[in-house]
Protein backbone atom coordinates (compact mmCIF):
# COMPACT_ATOMS: atom_id res chain seq x y z
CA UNK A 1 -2.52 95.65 -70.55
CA UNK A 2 -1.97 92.29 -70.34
CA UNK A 3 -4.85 91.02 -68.00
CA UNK A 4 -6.91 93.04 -71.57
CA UNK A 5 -4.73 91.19 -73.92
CA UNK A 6 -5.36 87.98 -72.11
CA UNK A 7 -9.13 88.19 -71.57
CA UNK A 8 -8.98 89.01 -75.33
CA UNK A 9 -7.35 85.68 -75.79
CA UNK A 10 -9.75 83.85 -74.10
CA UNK A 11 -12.83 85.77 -74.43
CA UNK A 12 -13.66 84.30 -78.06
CA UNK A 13 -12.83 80.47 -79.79
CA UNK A 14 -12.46 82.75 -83.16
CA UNK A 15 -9.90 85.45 -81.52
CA UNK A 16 -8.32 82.39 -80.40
CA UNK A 17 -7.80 80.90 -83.80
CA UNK A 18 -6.63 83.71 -85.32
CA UNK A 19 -3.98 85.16 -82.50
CA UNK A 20 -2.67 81.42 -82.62
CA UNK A 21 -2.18 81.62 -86.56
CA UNK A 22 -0.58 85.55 -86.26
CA UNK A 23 1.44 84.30 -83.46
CA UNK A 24 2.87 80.73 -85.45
CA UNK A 25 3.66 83.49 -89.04
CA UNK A 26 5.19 86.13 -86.98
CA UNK A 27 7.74 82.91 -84.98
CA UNK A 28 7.89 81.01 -88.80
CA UNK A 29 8.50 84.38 -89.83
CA UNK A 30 11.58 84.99 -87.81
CA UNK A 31 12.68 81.73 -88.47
CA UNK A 32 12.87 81.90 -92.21
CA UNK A 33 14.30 85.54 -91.64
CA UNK A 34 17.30 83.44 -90.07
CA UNK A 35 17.44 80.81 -91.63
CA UNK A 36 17.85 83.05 -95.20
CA UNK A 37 20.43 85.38 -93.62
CA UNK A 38 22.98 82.26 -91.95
CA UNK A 39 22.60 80.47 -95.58
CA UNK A 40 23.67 83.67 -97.24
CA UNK A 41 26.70 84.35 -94.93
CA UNK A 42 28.06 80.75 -94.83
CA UNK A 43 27.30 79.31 -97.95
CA UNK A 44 29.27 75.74 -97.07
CA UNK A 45 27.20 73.19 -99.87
CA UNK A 46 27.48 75.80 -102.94
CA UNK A 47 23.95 75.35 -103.53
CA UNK A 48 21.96 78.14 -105.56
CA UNK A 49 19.77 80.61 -103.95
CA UNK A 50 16.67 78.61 -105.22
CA UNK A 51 17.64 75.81 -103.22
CA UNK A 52 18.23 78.20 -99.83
CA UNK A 53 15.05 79.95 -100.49
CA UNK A 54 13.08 76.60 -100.70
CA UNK A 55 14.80 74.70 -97.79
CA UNK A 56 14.40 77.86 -95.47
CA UNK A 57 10.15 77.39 -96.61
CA UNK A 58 10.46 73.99 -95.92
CA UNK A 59 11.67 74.38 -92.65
CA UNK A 60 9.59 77.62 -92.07
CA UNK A 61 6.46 76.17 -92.91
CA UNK A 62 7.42 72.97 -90.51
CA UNK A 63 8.02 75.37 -87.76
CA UNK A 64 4.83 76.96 -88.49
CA UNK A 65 2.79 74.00 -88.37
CA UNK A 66 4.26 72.48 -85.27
CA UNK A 67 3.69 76.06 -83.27
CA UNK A 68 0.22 76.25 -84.41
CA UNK A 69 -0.65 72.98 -83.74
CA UNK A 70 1.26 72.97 -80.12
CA UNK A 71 -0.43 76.41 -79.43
CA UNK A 72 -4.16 74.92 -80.49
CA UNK A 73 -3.36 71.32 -78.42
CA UNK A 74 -3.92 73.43 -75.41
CA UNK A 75 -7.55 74.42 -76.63
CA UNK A 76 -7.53 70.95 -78.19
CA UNK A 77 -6.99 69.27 -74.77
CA UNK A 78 -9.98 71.40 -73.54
CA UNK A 79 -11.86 70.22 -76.12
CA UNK A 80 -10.97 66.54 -75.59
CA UNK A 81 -11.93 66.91 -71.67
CA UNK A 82 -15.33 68.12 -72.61
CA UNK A 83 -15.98 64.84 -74.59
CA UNK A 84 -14.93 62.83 -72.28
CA UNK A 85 -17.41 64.32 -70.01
CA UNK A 86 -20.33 64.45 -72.03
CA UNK A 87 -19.21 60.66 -72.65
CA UNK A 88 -19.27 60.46 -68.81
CA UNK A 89 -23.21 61.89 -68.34
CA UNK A 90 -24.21 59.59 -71.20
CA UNK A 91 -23.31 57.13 -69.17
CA UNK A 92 -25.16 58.02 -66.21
CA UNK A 93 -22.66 60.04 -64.18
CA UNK A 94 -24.54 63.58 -63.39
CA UNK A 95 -22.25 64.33 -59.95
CA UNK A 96 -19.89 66.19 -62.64
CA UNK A 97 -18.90 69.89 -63.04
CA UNK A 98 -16.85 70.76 -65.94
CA UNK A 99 -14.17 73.72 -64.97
CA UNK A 100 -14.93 76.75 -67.00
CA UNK A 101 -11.84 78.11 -68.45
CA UNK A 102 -12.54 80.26 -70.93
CA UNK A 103 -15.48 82.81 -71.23
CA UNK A 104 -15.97 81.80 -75.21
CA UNK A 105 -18.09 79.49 -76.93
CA UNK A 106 -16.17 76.73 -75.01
CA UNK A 107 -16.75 77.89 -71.78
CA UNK A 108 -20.70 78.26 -72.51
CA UNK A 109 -20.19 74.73 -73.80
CA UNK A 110 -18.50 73.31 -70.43
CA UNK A 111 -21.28 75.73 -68.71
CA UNK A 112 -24.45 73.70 -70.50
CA UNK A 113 -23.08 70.41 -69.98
CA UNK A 114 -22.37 71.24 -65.99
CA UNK A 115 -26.15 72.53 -66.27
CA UNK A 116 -27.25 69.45 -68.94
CA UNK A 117 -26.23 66.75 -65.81
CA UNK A 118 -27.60 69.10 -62.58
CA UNK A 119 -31.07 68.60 -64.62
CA UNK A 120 -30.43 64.99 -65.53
CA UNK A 121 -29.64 64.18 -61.76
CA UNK A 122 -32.66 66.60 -60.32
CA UNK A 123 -35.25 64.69 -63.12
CA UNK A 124 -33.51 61.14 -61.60
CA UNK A 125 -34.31 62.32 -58.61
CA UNK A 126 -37.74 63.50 -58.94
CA UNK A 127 -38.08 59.98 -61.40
CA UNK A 128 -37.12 58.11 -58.04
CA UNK A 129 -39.51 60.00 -55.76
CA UNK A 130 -42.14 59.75 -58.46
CA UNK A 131 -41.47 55.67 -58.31
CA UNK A 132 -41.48 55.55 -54.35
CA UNK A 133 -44.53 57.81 -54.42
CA UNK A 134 -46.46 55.30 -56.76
CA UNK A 135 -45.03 52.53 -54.80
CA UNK A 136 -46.57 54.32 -51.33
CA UNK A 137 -49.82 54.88 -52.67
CA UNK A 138 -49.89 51.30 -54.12
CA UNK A 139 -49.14 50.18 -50.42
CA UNK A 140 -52.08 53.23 -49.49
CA UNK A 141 -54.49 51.45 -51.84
CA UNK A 142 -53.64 48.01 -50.74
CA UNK A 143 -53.83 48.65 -47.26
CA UNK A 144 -57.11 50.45 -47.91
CA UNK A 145 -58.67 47.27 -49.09
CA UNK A 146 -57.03 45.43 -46.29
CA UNK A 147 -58.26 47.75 -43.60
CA UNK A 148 -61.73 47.61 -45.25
CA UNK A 149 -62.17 43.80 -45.65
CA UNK A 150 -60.70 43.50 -41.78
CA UNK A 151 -63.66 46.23 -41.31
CA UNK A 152 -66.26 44.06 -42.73
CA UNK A 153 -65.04 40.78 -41.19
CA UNK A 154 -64.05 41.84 -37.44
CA UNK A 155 -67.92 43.87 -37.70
CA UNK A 156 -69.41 41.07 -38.30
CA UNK A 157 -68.06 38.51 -36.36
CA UNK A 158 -68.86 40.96 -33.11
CA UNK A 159 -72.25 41.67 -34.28
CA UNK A 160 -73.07 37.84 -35.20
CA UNK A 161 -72.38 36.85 -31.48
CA UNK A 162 -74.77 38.95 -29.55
CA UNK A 163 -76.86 38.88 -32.62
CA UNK A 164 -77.25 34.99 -32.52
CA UNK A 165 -77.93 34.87 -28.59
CA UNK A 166 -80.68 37.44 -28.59
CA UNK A 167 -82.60 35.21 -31.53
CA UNK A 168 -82.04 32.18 -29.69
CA UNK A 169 -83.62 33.23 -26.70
CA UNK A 170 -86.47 35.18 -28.75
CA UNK A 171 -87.38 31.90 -30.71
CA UNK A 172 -87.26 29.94 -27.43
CA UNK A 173 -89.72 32.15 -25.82
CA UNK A 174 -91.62 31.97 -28.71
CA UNK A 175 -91.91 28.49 -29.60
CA UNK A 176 -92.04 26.94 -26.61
CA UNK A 177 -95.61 27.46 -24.81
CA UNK A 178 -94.73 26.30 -21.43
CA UNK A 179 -92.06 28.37 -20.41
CA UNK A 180 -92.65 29.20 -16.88
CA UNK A 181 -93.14 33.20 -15.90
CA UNK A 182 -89.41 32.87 -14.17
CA UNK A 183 -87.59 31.01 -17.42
CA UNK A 184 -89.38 34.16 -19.68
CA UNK A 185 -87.96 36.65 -17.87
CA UNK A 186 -84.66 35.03 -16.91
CA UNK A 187 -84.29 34.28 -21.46
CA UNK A 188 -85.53 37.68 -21.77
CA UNK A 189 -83.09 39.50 -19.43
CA UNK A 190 -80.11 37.33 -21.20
CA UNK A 191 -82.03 38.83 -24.75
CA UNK A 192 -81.96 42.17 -23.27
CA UNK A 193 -78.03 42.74 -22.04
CA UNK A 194 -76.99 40.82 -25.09
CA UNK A 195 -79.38 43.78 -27.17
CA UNK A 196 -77.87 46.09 -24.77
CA UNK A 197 -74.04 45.42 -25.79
CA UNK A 198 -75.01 44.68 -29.43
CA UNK A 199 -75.85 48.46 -29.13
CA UNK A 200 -72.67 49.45 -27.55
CA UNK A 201 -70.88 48.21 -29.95
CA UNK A 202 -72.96 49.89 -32.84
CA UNK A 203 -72.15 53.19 -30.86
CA UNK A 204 -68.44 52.51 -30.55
CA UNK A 205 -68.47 51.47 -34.59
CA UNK A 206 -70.73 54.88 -35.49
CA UNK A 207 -68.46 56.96 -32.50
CA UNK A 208 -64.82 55.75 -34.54
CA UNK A 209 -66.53 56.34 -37.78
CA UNK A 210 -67.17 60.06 -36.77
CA UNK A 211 -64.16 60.58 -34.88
CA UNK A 212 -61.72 59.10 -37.70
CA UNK A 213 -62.56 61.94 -40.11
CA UNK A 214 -60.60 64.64 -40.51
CA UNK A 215 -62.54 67.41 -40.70
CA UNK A 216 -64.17 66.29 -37.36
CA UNK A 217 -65.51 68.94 -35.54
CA UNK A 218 -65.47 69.49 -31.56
CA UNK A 219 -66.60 71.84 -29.66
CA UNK A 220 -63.40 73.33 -27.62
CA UNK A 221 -63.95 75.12 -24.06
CA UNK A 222 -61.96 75.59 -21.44
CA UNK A 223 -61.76 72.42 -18.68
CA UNK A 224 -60.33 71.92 -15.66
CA UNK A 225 -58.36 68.08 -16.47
CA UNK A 226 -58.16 67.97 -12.47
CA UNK A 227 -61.58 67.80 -11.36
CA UNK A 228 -62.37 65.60 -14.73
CA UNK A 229 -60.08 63.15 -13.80
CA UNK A 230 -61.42 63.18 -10.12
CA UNK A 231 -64.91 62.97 -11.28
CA UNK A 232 -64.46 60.09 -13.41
CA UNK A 233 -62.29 58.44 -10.39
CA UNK A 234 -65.30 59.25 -8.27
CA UNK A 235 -67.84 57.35 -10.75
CA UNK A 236 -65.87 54.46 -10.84
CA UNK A 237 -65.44 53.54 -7.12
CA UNK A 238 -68.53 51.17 -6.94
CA UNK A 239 -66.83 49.01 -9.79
CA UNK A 240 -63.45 49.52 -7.20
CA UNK A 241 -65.50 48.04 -4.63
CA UNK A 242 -67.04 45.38 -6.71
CA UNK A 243 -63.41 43.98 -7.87
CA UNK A 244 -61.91 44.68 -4.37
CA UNK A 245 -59.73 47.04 -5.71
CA UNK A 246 -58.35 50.16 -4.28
CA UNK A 247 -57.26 53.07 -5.99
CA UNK A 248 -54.53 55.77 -5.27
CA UNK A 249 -55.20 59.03 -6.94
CA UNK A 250 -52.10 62.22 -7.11
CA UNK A 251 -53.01 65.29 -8.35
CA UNK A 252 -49.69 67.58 -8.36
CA UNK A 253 -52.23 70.59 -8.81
CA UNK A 254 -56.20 71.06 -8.67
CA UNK A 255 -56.37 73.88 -10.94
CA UNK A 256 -55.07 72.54 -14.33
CA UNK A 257 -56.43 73.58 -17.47
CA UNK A 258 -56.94 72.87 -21.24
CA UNK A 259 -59.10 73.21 -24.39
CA UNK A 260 -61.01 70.43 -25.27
CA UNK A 261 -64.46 68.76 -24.97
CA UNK A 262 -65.48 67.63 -21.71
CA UNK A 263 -67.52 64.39 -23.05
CA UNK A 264 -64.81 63.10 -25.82
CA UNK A 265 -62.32 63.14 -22.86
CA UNK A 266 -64.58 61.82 -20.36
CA UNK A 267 -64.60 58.95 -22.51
CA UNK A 268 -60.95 58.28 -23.13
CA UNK A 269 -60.17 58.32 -19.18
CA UNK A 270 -63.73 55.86 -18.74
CA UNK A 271 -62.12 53.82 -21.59
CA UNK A 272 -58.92 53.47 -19.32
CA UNK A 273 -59.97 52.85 -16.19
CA UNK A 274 -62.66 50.05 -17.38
CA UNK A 275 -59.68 48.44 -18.56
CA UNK A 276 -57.22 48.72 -15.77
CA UNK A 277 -60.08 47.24 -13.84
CA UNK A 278 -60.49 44.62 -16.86
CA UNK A 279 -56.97 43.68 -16.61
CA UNK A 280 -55.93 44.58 -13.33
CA UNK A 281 -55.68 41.91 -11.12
CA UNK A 282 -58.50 41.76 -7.74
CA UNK A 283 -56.78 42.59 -4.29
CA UNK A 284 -54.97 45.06 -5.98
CA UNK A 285 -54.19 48.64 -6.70
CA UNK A 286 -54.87 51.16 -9.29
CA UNK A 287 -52.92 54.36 -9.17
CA UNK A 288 -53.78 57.77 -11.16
CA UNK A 289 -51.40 60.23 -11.42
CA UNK A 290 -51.62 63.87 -12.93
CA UNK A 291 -48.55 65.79 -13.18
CA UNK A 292 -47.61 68.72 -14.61
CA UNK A 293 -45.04 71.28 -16.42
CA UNK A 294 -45.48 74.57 -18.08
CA UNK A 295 -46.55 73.34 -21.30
CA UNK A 296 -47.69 69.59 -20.72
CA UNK A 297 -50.50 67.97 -18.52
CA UNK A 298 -49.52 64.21 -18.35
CA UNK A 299 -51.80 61.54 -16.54
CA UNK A 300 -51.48 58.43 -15.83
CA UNK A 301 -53.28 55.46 -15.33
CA UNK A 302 -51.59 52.32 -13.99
CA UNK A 303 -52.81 48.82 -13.26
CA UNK A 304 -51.41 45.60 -11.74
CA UNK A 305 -51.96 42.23 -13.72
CA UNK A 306 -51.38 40.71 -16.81
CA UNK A 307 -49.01 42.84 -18.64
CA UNK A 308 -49.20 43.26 -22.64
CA UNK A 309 -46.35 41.61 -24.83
CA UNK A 310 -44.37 43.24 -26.42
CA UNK A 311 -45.52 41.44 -29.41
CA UNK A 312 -49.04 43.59 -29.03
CA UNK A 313 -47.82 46.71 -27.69
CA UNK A 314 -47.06 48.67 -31.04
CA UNK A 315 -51.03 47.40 -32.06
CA UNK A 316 -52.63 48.03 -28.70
CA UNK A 317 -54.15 51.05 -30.32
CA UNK A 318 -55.43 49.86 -33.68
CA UNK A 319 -58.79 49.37 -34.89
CA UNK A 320 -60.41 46.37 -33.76
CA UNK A 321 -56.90 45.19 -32.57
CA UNK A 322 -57.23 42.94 -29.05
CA UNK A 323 -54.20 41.14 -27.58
CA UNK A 324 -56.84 37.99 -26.81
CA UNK A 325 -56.90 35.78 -29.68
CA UNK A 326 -60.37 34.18 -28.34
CA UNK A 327 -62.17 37.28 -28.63
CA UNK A 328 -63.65 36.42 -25.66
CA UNK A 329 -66.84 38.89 -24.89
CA UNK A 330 -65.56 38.90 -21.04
CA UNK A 331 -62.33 40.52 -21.87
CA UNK A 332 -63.08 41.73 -24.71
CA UNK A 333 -65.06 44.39 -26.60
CA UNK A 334 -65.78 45.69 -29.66
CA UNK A 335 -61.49 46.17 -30.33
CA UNK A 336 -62.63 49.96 -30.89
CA UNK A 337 -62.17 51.38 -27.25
CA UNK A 338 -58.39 52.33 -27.34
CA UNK A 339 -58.52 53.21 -31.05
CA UNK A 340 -61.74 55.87 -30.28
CA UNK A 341 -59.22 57.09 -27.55
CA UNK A 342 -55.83 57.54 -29.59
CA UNK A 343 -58.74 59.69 -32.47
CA UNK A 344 -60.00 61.68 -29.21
CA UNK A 345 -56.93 62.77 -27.96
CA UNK A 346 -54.97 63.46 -31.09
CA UNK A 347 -58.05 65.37 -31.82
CA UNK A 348 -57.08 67.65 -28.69
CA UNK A 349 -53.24 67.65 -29.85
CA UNK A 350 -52.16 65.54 -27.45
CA UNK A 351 -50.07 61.83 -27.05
CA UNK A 352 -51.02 58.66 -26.00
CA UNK A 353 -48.89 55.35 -25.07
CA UNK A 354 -48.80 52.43 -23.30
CA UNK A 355 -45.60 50.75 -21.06
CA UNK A 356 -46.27 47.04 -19.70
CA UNK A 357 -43.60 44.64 -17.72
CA UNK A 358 -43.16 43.57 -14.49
CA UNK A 359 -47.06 43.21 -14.18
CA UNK A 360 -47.41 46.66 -14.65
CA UNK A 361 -49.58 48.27 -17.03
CA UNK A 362 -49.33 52.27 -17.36
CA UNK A 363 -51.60 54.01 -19.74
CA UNK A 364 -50.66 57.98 -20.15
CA UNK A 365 -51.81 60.71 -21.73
CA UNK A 366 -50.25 64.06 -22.27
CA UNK A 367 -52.00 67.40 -23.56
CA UNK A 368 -50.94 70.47 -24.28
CA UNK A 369 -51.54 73.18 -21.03
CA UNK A 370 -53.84 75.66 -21.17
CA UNK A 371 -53.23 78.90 -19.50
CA UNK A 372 -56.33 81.93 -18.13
CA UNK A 373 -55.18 84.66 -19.25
């Protein structure tokens, strides 16, 4: 009964109201009641009943206004709490969550602002993200046009070089009449390897155009990594020889597989050992490892030499990115080589990185295992 008469009392602002004004008569009520009856029986002043009567109202209707009032402060209070919060999320304070004690139009109030700052902070929010989002593709945009001007400017300051030899030696040959048979073919064989890497480097350019996409498309079949790594090892023990250089090859297992495409990776592990034997130092080794776990196939590929500072390490694999500031066409190529690699192999899912110090140079490469079913 009284959990009924209590959810009654809260359950509507109006009920409220009206049990607080029943409740204030029925107490001035009794009061006046008393008052009338103890001015009756002890009538010490001698005043008339007109005066009794209207000091026991006075006093009644005193006694009824302070109980009403002291029974609506505690709605009142309420009420004063819920301005000071709305006050609170016009001032930018959403983190708030008004209590909820009655289920009237109050507590819907209290409910609505609790909901009114939740949106407030979630909009803030999504205003914030919004604002980093713009910022981000700003930066996008910015780097876009940095990336493309670099593009433009690194393309044709490695095309101009070759470029410029090959029509030197062309006009040569043909302005000058009395070139000897030898000096012709000794300008035109310069002409020709110049024309030869001025290619190269059109095919690296048009190969990292391709392989940058992506919605590139490879063709995937099963290879063995083992025998391609050998193979490659194999066709690259003339240049050993040449460079005096002698290489140490482990292969945990002979029979490891993956999906891929043989020529894309033939490249990447041609791209590493030309330059471990570009860096490496002559008289020295050049180890390749292949290990192995359930899930990962890691090689690597590990020169002695000049080591890469840390200063280039976290751009060794950028476009047209090379640690040489001269550019130098002996150490240097197009800048594309490790940058077509990092494409090819995240193309196949896998990881590439570089470690340097202590004149050591290690190159690996992990991809995910494939197993025959």
């Amino acid at each position: 009964m009284m959990t009924k008469l209590k959810r009654l009392f809260i359950s509507s602002f109006r009920w409220r109201l009206i049990i607080n004004i029943v409740a204030a008569y029925i107490t001035t009520f009794l009061i006046y009641s008393a008052m009338i009856l103890v001015l009756e029986s002890f009538n010490l002043f001698n005043i008339s009943t007109e005066i009794k009567y209207f000091i026991s109202f006075v006093i009644s209707l005193m006694a009824f206004l302070f109980i009403f009032f002291d029974l609506m402060n505690i709605t009142l209070r309420y009420l004063s709490q819920l301005s000071k919060t709305i006050q609170e999320v016009t001032n930018g304070d959403y983190d708030i969550e008004v209590p909820i004690e009655y289920d009237d139009e109050l507590g819907m109030l209290a409910a609505n602002i609790t909901a009114l700052a939740k949106t407030l902070k979630d909009k803030e929010i999504e205003g914030a993200i919004l604002k980093e989002n713009e910022r981000l593709a700003f930066d996008a945009e910015r780097n876009a046009e940095k990336q493309k001007n670099d593009l433009i400017t690194n393309v044709a300051h490695d095309l101009r070089t070759p470029l410029t030899t090959i029509v030197g030696y062309l006009e040569l040959i043909k302005n000058n009449q009395n070139l000897t048979k030898q000096d012709i073919q000794k300008y035109s064989s310069v002409a020709y390897e110049k024309s030869k890497r001025l290619q190269s480097m059109m095919d690296d350019l048009f190969d990292f155009t391709r392989l940058d996409q992506e919605n590139v498309k490879v063709n995937m079949t099963t290879i063995n990594i083992s025998e391609l790594v050998l193979q490659i090892v194999d066709e690259f023990y003339p240049t050993f020889q040449e460079h005096d250089l002698k290489p140490i090859v482990e292969v945990n297992n002979p029979s490891l597989f993956i999906k891929g495409e043989g020529q894309l990776l033939a490249r990447v592990f041609d791209n590493l050992l030309s330059n471990a034997v570009k860096y490496g130092r002559d008289h020295n080794e050049i180890k390749i490892e292949v290990l192995n776990d359930e899930k990962t196939i890691t090689i690597k590929i590990m020169n002695y030499g000049d080591t890469i500072s840390k200063e280039d390490l976290p751009y060794i694999f950028d476009k047209f990115y090379r640690s040489d500031s001269s550019r130098s066409s002996s150490t240097g190529g197009t800048g594309l080589g490790l940058a077509i690699a990092k494409n090819i192999i995240q193309i196949h899912n896998g990881n590439i990185f570089v470690t340097s110090h202590k004149e050591k140079t290690t190159f690996v490469v992990s991809l995910p295992r494939y197993t025959k079913p």
